[in-house]
C-alpha atoms as a PDB file:
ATOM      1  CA  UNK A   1     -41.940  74.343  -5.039  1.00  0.00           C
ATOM      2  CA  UNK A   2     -44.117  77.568  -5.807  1.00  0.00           C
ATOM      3  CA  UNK A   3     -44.832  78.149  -9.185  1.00  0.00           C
ATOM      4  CA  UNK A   4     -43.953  74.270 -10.275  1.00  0.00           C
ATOM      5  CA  UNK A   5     -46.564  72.015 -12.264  1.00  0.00           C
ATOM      6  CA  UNK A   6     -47.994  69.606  -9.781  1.00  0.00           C
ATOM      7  CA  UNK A   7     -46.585  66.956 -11.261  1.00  0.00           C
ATOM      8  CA  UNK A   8     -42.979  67.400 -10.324  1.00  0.00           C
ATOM      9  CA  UNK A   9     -41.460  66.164  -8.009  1.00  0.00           C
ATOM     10  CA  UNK A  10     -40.512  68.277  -4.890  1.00  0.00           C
ATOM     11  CA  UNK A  11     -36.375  67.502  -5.246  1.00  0.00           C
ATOM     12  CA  UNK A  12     -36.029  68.687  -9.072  1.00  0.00           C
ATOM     13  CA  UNK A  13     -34.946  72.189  -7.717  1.00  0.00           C
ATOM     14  CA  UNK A  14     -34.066  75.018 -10.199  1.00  0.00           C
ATOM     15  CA  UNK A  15     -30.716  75.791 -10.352  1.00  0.00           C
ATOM     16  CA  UNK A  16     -29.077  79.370 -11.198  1.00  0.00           C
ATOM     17  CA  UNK A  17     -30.659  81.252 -14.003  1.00  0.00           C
ATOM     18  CA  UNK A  18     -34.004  78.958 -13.252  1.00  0.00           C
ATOM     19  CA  UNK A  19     -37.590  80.610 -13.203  1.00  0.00           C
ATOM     20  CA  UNK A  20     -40.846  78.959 -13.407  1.00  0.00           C
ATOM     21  CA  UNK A  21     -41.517  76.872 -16.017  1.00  0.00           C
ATOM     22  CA  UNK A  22     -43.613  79.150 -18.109  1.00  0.00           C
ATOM     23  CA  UNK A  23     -45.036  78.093 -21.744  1.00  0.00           C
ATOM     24  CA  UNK A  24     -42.258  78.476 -24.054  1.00  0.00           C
ATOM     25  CA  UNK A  25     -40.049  80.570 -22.133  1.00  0.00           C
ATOM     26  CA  UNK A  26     -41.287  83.612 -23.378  1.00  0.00           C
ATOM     27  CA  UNK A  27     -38.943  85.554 -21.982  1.00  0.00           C
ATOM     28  CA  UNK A  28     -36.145  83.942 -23.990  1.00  0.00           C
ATOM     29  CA  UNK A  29     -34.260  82.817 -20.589  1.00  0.00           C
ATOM     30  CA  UNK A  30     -32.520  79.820 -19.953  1.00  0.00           C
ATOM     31  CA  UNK A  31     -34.198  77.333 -17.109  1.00  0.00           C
ATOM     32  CA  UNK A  32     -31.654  75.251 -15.577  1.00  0.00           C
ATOM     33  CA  UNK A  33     -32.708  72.478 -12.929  1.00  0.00           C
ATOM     34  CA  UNK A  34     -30.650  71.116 -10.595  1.00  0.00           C
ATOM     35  CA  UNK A  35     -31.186  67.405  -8.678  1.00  0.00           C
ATOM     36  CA  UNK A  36     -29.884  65.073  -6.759  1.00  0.00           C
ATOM     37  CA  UNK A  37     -30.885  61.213  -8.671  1.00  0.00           C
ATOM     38  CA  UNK A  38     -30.805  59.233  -5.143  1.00  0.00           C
ATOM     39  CA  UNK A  39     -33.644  62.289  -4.062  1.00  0.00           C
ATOM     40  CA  UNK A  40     -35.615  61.370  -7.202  1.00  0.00           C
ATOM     41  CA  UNK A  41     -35.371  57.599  -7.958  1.00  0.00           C
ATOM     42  CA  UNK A  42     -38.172  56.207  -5.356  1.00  0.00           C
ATOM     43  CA  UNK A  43     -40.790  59.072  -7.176  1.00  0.00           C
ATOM     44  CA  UNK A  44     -39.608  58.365 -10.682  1.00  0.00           C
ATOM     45  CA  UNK A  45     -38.201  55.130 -11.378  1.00  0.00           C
ATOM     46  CA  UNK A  46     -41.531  53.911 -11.148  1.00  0.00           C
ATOM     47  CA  UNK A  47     -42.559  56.357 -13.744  1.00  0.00           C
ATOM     48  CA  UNK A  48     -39.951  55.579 -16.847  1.00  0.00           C
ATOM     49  CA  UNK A  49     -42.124  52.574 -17.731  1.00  0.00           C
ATOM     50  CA  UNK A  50     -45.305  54.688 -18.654  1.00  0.00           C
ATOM     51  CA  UNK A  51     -43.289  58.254 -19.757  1.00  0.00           C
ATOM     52  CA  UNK A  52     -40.487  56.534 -21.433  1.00  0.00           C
ATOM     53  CA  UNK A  53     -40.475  55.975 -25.480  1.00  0.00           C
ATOM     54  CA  UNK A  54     -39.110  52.670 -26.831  1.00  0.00           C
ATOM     55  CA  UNK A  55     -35.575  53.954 -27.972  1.00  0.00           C
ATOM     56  CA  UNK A  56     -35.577  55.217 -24.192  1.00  0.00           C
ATOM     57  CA  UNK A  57     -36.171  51.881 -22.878  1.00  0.00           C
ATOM     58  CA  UNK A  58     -34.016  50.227 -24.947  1.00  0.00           C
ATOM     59  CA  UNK A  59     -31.163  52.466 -23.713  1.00  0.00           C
ATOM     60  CA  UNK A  60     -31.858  51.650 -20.278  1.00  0.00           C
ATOM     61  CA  UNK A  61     -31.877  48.108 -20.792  1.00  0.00           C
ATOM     62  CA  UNK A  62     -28.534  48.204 -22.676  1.00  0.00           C
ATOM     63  CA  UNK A  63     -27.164  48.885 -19.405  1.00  0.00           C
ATOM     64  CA  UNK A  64     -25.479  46.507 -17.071  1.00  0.00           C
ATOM     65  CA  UNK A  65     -25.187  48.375 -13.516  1.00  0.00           C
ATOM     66  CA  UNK A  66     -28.529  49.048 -11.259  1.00  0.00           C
ATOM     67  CA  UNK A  67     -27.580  52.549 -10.644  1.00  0.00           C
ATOM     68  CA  UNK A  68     -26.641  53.831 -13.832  1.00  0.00           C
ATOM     69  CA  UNK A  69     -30.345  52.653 -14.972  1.00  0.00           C
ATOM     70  CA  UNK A  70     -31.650  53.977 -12.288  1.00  0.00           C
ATOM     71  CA  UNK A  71     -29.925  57.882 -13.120  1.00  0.00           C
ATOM     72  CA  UNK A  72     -31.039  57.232 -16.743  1.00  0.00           C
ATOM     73  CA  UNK A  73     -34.318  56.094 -16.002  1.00  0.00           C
ATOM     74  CA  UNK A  74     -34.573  59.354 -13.213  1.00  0.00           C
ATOM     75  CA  UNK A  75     -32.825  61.868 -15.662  1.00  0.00           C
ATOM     76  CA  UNK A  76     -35.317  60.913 -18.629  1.00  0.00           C
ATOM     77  CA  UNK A  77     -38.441  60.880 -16.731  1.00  0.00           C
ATOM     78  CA  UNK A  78     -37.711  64.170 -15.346  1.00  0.00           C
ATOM     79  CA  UNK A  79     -36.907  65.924 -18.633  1.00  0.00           C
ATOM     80  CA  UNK A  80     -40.012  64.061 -20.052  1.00  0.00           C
ATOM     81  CA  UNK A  81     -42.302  66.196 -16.920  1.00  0.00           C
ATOM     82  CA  UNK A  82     -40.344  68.994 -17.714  1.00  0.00           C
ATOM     83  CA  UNK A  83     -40.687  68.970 -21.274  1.00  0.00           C
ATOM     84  CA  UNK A  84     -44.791  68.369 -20.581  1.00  0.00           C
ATOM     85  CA  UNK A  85     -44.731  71.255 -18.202  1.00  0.00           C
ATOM     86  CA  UNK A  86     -43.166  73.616 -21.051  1.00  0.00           C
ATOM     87  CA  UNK A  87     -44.789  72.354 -23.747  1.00  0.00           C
ATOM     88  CA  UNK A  88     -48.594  71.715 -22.422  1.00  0.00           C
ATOM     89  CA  UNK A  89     -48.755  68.549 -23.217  1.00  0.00           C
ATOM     90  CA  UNK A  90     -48.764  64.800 -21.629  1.00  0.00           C
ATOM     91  CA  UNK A  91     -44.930  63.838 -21.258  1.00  0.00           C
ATOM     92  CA  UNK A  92     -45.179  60.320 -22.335  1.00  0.00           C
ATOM     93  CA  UNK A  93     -46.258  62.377 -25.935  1.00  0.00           C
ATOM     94  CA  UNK A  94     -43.498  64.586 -26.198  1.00  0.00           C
ATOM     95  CA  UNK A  95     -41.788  63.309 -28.950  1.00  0.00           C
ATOM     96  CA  UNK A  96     -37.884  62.846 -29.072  1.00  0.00           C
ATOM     97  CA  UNK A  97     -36.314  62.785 -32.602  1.00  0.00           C
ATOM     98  CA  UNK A  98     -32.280  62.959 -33.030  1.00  0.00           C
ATOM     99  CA  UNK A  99     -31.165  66.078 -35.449  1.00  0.00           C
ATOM    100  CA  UNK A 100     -28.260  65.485 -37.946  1.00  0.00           C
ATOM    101  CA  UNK A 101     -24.781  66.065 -36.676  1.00  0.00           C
ATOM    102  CA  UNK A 102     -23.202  69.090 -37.820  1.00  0.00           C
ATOM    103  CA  UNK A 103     -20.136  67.306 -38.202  1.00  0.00           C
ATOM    104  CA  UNK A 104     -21.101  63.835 -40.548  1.00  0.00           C
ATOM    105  CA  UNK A 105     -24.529  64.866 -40.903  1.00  0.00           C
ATOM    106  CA  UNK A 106     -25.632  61.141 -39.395  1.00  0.00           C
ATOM    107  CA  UNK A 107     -28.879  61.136 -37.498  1.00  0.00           C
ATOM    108  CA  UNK A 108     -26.900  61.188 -34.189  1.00  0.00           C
ATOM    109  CA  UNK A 109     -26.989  64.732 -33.320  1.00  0.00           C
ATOM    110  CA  UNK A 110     -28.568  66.368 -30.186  1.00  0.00           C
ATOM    111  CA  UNK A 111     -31.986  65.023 -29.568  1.00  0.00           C
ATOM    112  CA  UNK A 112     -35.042  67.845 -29.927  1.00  0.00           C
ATOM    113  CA  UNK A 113     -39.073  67.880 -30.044  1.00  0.00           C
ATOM    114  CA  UNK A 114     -39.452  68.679 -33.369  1.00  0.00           C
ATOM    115  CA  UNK A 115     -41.764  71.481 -34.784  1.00  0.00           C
ATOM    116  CA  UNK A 116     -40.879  73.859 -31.311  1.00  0.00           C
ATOM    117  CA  UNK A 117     -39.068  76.379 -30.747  1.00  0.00           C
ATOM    118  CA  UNK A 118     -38.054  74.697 -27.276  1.00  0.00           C
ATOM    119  CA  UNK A 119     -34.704  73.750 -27.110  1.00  0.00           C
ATOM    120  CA  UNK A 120     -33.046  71.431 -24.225  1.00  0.00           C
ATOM    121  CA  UNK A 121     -30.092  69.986 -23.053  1.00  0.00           C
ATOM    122  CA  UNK A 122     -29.296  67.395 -19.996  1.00  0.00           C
ATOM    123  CA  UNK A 123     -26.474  66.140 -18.470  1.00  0.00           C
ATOM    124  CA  UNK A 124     -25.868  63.462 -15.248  1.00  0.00           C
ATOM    125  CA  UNK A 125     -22.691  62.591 -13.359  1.00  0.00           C
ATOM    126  CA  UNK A 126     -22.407  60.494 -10.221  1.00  0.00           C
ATOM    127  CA  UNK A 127     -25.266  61.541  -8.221  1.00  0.00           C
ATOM    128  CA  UNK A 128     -26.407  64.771  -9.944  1.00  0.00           C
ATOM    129  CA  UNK A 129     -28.651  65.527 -13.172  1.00  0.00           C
ATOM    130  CA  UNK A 130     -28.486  68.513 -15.046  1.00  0.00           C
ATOM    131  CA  UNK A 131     -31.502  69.645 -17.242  1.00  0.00           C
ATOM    132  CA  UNK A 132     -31.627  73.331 -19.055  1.00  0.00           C
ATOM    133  CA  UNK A 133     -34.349  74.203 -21.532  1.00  0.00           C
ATOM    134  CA  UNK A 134     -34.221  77.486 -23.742  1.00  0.00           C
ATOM    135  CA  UNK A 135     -35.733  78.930 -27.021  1.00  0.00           C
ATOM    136  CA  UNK A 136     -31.819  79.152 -28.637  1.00  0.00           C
ATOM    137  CA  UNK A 137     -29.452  76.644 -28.628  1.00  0.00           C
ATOM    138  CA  UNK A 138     -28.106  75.755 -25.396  1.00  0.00           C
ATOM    139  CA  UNK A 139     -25.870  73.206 -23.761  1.00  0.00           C
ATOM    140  CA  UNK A 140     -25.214  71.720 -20.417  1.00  0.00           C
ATOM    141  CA  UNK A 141     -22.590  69.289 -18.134  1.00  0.00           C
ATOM    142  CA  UNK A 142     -22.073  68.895 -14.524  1.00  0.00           C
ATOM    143  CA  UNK A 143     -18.876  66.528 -13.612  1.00  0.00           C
ATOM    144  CA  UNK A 144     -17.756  65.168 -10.837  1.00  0.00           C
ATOM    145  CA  UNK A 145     -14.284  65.842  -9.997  1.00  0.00           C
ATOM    146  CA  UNK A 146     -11.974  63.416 -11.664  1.00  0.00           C
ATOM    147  CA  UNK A 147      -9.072  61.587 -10.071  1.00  0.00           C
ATOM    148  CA  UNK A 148      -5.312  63.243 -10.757  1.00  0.00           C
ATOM    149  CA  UNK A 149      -4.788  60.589 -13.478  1.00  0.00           C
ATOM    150  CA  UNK A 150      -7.684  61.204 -15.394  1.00  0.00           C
ATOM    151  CA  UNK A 151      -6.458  65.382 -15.325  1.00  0.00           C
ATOM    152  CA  UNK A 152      -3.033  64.419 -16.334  1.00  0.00           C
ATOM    153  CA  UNK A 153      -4.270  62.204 -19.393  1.00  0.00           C
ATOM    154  CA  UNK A 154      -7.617  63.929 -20.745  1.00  0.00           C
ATOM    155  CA  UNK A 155      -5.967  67.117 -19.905  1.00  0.00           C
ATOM    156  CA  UNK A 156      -3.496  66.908 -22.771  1.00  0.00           C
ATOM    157  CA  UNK A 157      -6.699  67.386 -25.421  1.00  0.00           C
ATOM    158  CA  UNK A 158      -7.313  70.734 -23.641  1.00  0.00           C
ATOM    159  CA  UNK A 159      -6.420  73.764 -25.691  1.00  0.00           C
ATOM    160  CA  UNK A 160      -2.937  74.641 -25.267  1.00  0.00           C
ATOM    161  CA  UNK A 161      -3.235  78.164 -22.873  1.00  0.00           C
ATOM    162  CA  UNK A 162      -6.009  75.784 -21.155  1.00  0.00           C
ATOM    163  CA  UNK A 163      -2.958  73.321 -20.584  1.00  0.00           C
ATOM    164  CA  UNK A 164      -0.578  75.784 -19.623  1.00  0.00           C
ATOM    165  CA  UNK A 165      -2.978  77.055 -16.927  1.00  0.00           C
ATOM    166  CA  UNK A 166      -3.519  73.774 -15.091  1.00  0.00           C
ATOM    167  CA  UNK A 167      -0.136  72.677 -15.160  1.00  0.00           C
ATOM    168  CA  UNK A 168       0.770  76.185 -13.159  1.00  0.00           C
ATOM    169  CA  UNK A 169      -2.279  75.071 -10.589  1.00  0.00           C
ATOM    170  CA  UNK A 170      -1.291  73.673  -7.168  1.00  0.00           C
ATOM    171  CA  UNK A 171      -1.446  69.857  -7.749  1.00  0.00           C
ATOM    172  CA  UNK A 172      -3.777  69.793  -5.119  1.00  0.00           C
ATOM    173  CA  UNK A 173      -6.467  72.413  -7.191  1.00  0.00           C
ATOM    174  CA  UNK A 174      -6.353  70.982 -10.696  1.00  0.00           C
ATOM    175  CA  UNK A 175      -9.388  68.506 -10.558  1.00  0.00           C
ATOM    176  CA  UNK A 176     -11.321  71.032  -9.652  1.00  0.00           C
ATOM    177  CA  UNK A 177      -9.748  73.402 -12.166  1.00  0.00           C
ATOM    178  CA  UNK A 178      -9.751  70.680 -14.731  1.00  0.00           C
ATOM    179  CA  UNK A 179     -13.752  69.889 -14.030  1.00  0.00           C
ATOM    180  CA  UNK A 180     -14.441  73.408 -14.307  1.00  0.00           C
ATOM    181  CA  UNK A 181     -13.068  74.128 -17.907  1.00  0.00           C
ATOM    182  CA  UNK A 182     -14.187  70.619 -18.931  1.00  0.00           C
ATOM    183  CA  UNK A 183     -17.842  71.485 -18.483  1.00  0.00           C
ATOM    184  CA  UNK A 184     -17.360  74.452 -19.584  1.00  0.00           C
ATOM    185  CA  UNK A 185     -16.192  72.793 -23.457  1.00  0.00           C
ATOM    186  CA  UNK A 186     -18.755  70.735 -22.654  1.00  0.00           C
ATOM    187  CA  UNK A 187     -21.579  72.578 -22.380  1.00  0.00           C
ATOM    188  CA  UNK A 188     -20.341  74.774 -25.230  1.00  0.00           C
ATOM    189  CA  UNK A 189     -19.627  71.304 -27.652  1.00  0.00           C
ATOM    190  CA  UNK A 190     -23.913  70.031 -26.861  1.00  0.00           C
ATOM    191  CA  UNK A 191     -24.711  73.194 -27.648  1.00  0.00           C
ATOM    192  CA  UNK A 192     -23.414  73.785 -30.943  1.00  0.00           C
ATOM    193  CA  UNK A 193     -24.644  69.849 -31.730  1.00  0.00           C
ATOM    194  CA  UNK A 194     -21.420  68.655 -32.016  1.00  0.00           C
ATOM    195  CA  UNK A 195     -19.763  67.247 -28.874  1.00  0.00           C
ATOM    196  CA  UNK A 196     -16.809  65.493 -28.737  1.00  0.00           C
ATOM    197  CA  UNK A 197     -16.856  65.090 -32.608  1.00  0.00           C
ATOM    198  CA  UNK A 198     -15.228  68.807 -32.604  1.00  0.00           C
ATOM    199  CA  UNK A 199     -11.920  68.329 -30.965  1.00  0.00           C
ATOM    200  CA  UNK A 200     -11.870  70.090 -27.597  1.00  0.00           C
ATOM    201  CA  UNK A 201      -8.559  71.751 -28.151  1.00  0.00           C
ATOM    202  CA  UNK A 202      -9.890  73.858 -30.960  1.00  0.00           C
ATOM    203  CA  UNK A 203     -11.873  76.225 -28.159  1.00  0.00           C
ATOM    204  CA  UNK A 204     -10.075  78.366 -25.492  1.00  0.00           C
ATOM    205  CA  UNK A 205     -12.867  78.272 -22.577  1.00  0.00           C
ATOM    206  CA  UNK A 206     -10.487  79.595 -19.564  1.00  0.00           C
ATOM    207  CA  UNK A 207     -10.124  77.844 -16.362  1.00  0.00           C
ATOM    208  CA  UNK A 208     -10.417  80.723 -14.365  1.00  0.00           C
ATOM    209  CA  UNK A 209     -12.794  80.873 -11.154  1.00  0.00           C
ATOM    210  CA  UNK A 210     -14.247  84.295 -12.643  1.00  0.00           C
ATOM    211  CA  UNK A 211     -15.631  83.176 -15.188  1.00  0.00           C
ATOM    212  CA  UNK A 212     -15.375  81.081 -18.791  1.00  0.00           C
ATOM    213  CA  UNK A 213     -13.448  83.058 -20.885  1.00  0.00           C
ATOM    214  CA  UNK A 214     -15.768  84.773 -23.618  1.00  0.00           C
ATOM    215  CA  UNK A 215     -16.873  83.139 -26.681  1.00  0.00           C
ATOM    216  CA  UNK A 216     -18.029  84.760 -29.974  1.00  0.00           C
ATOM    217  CA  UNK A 217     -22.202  84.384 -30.098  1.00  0.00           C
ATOM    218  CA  UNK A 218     -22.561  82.636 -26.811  1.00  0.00           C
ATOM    219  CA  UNK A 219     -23.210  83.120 -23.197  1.00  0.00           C
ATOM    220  CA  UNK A 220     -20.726  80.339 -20.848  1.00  0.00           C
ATOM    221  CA  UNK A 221     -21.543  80.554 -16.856  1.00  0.00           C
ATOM    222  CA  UNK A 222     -20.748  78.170 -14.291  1.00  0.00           C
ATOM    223  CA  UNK A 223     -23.550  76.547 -12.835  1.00  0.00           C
ATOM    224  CA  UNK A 224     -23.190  76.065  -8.647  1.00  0.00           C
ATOM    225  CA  UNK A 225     -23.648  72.414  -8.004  1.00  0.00           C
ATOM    226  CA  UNK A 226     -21.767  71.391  -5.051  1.00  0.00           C
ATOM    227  CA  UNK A 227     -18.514  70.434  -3.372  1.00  0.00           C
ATOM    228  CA  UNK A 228     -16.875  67.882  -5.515  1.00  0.00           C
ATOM    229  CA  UNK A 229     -18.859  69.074  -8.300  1.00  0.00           C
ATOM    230  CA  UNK A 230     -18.722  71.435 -11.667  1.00  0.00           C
ATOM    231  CA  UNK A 231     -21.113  72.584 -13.988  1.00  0.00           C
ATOM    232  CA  UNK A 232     -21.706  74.846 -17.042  1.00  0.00           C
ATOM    233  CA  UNK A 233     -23.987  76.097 -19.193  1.00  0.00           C
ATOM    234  CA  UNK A 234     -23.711  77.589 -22.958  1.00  0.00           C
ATOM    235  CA  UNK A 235     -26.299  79.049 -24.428  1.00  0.00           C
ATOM    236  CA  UNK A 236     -26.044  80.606 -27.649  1.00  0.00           C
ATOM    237  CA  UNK A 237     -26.883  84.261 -28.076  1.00  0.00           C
ATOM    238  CA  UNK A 238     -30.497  85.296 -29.630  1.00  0.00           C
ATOM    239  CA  UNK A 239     -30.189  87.996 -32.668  1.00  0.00           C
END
């Protein structure tokens, strides 16, 4: 991959908005990468036991199934090489600290390498892994598209024009329309530092296929990821 540290691996592709992995980002762009965690594991599972802190292994080990290790383990090694690359430094000394939640102020927030500008976000669903790094705040999600059950329950915390719009989609187009907003709030909800502990229907995002609707101090694309797939970004607008 030209232009890539020679330390990652060939199948962590960038995504849209992606550019090489420059000190910093001077430019003050988003990176996004893009990969596939069954393209990844054999190179990088063997990796999370020397790159991986103790809070990071002890997450791993809390759970139960093979393969959801296995994306954690593949997702955190990654953003540890990536995080190395930016940064200049070794990736098993990149240092991972949680910030306060905005909402109870607990040491639960976000996590972030403190004393940088660098800013980061990751996200991992099914087979896919999500990783964007930026010098402003910025959030990402990619989703698999959910089953009709799981739109008609989750979809009733959506905001209420976000509602109205998937119930007037074909039955047979609301997953996808309902994975598309979803990352969308998302993406939005990591970056500000809150997630889920904002309640989604406070935001209108839009479910349109043009675009996320627009929201005050922030930049909301899609992110291409594949049939079956959706994915955002949010990154918050520099001043």
């Amino acid at each position: 991959m030209r232009h890539c540290p020679r330390h990652l691996p060939r199948p962590l592709t960038p995504a849209a908005w992606a550019g090489p992995p420059d000190r910093l980002l001077p430019d003050g762009a988003p990176r996004l990468w893009l990969a596939r965690i069954p393209d990844l594991r054999a190179g990088l599972v063997p990796l999370a036991e020397s790159l991986l802190d103790d809070g990071e292994k002890a997450r791993v080990a809390a759970l139960r199934r093979a393969e959801d290790r296995d994306a954690y383990q593949v997702t955190h090694t990654a953003l540890r090489l990536l995080l190395g690359a930016y940064l200049g430094t070794a990736p098993s000394d990149v240092p991972l600290v949680r910030r306060a939640c905005p909402v109870c102020r607990a040491r639960h927030g976000p996590p972030t390498v403190p004393y940088t500008p660098l800013r980061f976000s990751v996200s991992r669903s099914a087979d896919l892994c999500l990783l964007a790094f930026a010098r402003t705040a910025v959030g990402v999600d990619v989703e698999r598209w959910p089953a009709p059950e799981v739109v008609a329950d989750v979809g009733e915390s959506l905001h209420p024009l976000e509602r109205a719009a998937l119930d007037a989609c074909p039955p047979v187009r609301r997953p996808a329309a309902f994975a598309r907003v979803w990352t969308r709030k998302e993406a939005y909800l990591k970056g500000l530092g809150t997630g889920l502990g904002r309640p989604p229907h406070l935001d209108h995002l839009g479910i349109s296929t043009y675009g996320a609707r627009p929201v005050p101090g922030w930049a909301v694309s899609d992110v291409a990821a594949g049939v079956g797939y959706a994915a955002a970004v949010a990154v918050a607008e520099r001043h």
